[in-house]
Protein backbone atom coordinates (compact mmCIF):
# COMPACT_ATOMS: atom_id res chain seq x y z
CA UNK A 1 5.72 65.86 12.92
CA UNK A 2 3.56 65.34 9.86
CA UNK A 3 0.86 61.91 10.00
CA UNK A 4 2.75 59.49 8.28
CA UNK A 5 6.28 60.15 10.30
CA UNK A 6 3.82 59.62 13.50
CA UNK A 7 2.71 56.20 11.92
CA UNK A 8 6.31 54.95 11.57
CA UNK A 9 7.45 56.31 14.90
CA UNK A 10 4.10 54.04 16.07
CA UNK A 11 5.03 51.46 13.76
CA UNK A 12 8.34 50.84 15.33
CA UNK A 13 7.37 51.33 18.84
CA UNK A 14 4.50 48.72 18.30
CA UNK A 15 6.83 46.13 16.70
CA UNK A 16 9.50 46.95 19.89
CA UNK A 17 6.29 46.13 22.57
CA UNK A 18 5.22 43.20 20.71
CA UNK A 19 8.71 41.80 20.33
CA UNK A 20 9.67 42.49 24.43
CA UNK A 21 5.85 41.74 25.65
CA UNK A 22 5.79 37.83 23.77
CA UNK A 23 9.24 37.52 25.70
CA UNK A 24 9.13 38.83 28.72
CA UNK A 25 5.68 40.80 29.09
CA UNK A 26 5.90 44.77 29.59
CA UNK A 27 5.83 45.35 25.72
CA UNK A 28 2.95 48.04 27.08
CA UNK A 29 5.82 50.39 28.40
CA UNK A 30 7.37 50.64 25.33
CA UNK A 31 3.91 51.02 23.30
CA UNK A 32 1.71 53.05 25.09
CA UNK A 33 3.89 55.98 26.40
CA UNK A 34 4.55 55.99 22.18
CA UNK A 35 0.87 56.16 22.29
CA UNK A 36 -0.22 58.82 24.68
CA UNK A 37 3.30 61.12 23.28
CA UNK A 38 2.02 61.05 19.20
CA UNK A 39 -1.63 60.96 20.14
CA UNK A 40 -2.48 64.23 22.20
CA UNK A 41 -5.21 65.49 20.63
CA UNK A 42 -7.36 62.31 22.16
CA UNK A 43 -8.24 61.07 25.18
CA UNK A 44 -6.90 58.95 27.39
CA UNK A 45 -9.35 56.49 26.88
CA UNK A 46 -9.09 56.12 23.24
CA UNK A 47 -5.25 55.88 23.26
CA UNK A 48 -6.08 52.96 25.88
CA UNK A 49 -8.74 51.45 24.00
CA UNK A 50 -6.63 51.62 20.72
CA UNK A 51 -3.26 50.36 22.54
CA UNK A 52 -5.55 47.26 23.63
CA UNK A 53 -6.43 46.53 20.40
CA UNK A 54 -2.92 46.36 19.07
CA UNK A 55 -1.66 44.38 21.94
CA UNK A 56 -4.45 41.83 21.82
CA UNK A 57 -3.48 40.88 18.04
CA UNK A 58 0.27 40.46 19.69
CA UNK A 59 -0.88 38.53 22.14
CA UNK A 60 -3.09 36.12 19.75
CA UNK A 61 -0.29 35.44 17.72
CA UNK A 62 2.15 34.80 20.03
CA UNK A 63 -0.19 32.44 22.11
CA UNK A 64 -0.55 30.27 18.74
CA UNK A 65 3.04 29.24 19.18
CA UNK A 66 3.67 29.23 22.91
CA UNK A 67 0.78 26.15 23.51
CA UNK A 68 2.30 24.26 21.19
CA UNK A 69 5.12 24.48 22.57
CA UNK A 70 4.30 24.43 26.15
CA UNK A 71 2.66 22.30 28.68
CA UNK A 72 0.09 24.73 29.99
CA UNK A 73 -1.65 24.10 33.82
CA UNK A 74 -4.95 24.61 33.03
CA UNK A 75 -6.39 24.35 36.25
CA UNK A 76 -4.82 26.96 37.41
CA UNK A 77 -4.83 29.06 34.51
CA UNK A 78 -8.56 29.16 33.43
CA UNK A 79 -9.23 30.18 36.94
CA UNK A 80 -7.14 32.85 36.76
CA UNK A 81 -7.77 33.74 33.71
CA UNK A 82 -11.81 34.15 33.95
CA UNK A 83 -11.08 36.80 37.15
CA UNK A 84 -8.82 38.92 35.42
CA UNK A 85 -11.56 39.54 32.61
CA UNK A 86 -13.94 40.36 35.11
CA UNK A 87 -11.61 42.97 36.59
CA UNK A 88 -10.40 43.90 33.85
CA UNK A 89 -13.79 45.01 32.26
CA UNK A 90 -14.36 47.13 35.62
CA UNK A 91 -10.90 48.78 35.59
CA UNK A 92 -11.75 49.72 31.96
CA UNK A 93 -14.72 51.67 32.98
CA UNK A 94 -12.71 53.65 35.23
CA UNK A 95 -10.27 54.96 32.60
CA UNK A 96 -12.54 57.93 31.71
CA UNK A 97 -12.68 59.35 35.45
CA UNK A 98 -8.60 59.19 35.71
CA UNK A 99 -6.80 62.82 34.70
CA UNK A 100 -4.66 62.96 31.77
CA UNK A 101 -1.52 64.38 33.66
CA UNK A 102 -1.45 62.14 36.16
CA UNK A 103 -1.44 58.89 33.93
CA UNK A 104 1.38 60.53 32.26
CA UNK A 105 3.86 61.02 35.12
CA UNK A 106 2.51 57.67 36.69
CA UNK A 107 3.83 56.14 33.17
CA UNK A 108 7.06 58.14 33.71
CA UNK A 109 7.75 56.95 37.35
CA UNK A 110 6.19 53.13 36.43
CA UNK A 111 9.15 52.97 33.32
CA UNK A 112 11.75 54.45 35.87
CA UNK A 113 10.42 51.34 37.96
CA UNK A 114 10.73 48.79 35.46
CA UNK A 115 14.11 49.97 34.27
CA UNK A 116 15.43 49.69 38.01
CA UNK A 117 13.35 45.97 38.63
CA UNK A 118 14.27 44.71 35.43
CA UNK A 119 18.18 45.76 35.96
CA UNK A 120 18.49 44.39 39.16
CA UNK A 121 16.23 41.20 38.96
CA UNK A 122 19.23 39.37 36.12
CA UNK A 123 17.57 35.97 36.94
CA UNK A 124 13.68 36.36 36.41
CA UNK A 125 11.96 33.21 34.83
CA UNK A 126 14.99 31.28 34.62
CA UNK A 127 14.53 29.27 38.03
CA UNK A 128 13.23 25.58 37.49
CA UNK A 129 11.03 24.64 40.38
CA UNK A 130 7.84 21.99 40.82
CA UNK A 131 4.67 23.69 39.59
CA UNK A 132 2.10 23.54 42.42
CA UNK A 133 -2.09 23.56 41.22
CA UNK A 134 -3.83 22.59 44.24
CA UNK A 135 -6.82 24.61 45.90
CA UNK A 136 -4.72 26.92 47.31
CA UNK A 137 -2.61 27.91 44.51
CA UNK A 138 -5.89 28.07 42.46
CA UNK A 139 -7.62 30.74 44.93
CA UNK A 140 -4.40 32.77 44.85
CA UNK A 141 -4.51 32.85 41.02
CA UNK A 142 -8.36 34.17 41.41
CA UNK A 143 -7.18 37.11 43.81
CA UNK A 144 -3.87 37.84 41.60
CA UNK A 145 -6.07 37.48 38.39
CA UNK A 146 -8.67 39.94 39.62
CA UNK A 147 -5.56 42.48 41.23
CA UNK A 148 -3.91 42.31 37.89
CA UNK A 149 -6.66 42.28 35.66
CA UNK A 150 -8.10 45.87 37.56
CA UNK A 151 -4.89 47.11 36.68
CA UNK A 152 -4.59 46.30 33.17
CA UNK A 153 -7.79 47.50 32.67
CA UNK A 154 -7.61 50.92 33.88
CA UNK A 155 -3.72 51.27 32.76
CA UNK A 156 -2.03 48.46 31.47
CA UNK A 157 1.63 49.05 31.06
CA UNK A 158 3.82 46.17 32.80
CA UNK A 159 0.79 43.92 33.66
CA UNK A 160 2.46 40.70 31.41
CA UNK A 161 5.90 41.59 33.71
CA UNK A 162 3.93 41.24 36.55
CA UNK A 163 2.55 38.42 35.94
CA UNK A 164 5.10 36.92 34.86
CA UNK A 165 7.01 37.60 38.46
CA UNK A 166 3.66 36.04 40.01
CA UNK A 167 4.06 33.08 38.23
CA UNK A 168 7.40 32.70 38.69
CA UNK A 169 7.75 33.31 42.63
CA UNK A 170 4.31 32.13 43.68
CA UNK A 171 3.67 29.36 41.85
CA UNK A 172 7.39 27.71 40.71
CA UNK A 173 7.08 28.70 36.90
CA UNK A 174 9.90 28.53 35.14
CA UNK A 175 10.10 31.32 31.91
CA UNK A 176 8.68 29.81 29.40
CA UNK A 177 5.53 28.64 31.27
CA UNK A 178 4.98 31.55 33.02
CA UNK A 179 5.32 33.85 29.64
CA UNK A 180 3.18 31.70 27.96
CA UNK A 181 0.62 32.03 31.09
CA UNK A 182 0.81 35.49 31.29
CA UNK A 183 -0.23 35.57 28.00
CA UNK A 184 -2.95 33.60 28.25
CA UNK A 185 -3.99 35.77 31.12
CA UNK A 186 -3.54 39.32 29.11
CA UNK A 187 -5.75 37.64 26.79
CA UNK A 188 -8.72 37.67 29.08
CA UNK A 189 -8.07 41.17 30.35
CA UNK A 190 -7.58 42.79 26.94
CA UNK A 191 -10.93 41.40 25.63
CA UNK A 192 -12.24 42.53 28.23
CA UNK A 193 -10.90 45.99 28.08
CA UNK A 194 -12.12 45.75 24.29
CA UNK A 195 -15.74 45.28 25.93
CA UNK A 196 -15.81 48.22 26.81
CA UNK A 197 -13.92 50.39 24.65
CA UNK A 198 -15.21 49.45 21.54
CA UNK A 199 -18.77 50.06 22.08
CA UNK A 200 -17.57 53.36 23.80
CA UNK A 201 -15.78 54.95 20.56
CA UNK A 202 -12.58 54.69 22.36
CA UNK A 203 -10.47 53.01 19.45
CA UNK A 204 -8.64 54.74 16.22
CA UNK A 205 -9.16 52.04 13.82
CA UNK A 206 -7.16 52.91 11.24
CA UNK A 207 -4.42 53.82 13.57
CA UNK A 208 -4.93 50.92 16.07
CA UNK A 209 -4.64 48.57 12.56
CA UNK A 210 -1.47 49.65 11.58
CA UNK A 211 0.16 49.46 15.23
CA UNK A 212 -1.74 45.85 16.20
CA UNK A 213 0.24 44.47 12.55
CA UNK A 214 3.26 45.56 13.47
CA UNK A 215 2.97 44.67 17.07
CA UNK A 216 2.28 41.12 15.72
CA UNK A 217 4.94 41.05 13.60
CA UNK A 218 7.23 41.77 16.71
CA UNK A 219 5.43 39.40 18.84
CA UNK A 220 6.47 36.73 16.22
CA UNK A 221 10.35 37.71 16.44
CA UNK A 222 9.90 37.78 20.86
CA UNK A 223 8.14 34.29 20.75
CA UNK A 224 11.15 33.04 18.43
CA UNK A 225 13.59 34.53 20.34
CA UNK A 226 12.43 33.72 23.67
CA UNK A 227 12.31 29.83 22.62
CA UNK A 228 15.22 29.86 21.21
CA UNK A 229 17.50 31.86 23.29
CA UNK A 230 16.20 32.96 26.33
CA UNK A 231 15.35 36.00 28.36
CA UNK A 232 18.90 37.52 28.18
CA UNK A 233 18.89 39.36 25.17
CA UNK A 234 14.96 40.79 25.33
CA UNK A 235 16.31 41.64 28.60
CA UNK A 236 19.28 43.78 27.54
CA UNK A 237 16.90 45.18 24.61
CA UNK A 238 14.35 46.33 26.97
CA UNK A 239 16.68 48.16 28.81
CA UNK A 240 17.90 50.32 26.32
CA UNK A 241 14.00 51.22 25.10
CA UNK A 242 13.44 51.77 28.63
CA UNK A 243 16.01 54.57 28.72
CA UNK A 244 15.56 56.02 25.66
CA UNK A 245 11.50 56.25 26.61
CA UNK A 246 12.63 57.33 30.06
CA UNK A 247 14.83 60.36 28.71
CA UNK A 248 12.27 60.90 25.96
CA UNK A 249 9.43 61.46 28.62
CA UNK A 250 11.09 63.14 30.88
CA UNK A 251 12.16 66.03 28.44
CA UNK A 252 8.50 66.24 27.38
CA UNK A 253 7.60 66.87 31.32
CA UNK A 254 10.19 68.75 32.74
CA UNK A 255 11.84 70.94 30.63
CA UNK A 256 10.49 74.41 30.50
């Protein structure tokens, strides 16, 4: 596949993530397997570095609409959010001692995961409970922050999902709030990531400009759509990416 076929095949992946991740978070599943499949001639920690950079521009622009639309809890958030940078920076120092192969079929197995959650779990963020914020609640956000944060730092893929389920189940979030929390979160831990990579060499500029436009373009279309209509149809959309990245992987692994 010549350069400019890879760009579009990026292109459309990108827009796909940032359309699913300013929804319902795990736009990074769709992304960076995209990523790591057109890019094999780097290293891990470049395709990382330059993923981050692409979902970070997502994430700004989908943030811009989501707090003015949404009554964010702030003392729980900025907690939270201040933890998972600090992890995050620390998980992104440990991409470079991680093998190749084994990120792969941990991406493989983590989108066979998602696919089976995601199926089963029909009503995720749609449950309208009492949001708690007292000192409890706020510690918990500092240990989930830093847990998630380590995570997206030395991976990635799935952390807005997960946080997204924290929100929900821990702290009585309904979907909007918690996917415009998770977001705010991500925010922290990609900058952070950025820290790191950046000064390292680890991002593809020209590449990583391209995919961070047109994963804000589909960040955009998820906020819209997730304000307007819900989680159902992102849902049913993920899905099908899901499989499609699923069978593509798995092909690329285990046929002969």
């Amino acid at each position: 596949m010549d350069f400019e076929n890879i760009l579009i095949l990026l292109g459309f992946f990108a827009f796909c993530g940032g359309l699913i991740d300013a929804a319902v978070g795990g736009g990074g599943l769709v992304q960076l397997p995209a990523l790591i499949h057109s890019l094999p001639q780097y290293s891990l920690a470049t395709v990382f570095g330059t993923n981050k950079l692409a979902v970070l521009a997502g994430t700004l622009s989908s943030i811009s609409t989501y707090v003015k639309k949404i009554k964010i809890v702030w003392v729980l958030i900025l907690p939270t959010m201040v933890s998972a940078f600090i992890f995050a920076f620390l998980g992104a120092m440990s991409v470079s001692i991680i093998p190749k192969e084994f990120m792969q079929y941990a991406v493989f197995f983590l989108l066979i995961l998602m696919a089976i959650y995601t199926f089963i779990k029909k009503d995720l963020g749609t449950i309208h409970t009492h949001i708690q914020a007292g000192k409890k609640e706020i510690l918990l956000g500092i240990f989930f922050g830093a847990l998630i944060g380590f995570y997206d730092g030395v991976f990635g893929p799935g952390s807005g999902s997960f946080l997204l389920f924290l929100f929900v189940k821990c702290f009585g979030f309904d979907f909007l709030n918690a996917s415009a929390s998770a977001k705010l979160v991500n925010l922290g831990t990609f900058s952070a990531a950025l820290l790191f990579f950046i000064p390292s060499g680890h991002v593809l500029w020209s590449i990583g400009a391209i995919v961070a436009i047109c994963n804000m373009i589909g960040s955009i279309f998820g906020t819209f759509l997730a304000l307007r209509y819900g989680s159902n149809f992102i849902r049913i959309f993920f899905l099908i990416l899901l499989v499609f990245l699923i069978g593509r992987m798995g092909l690329s692994l285990f046929s002969p």
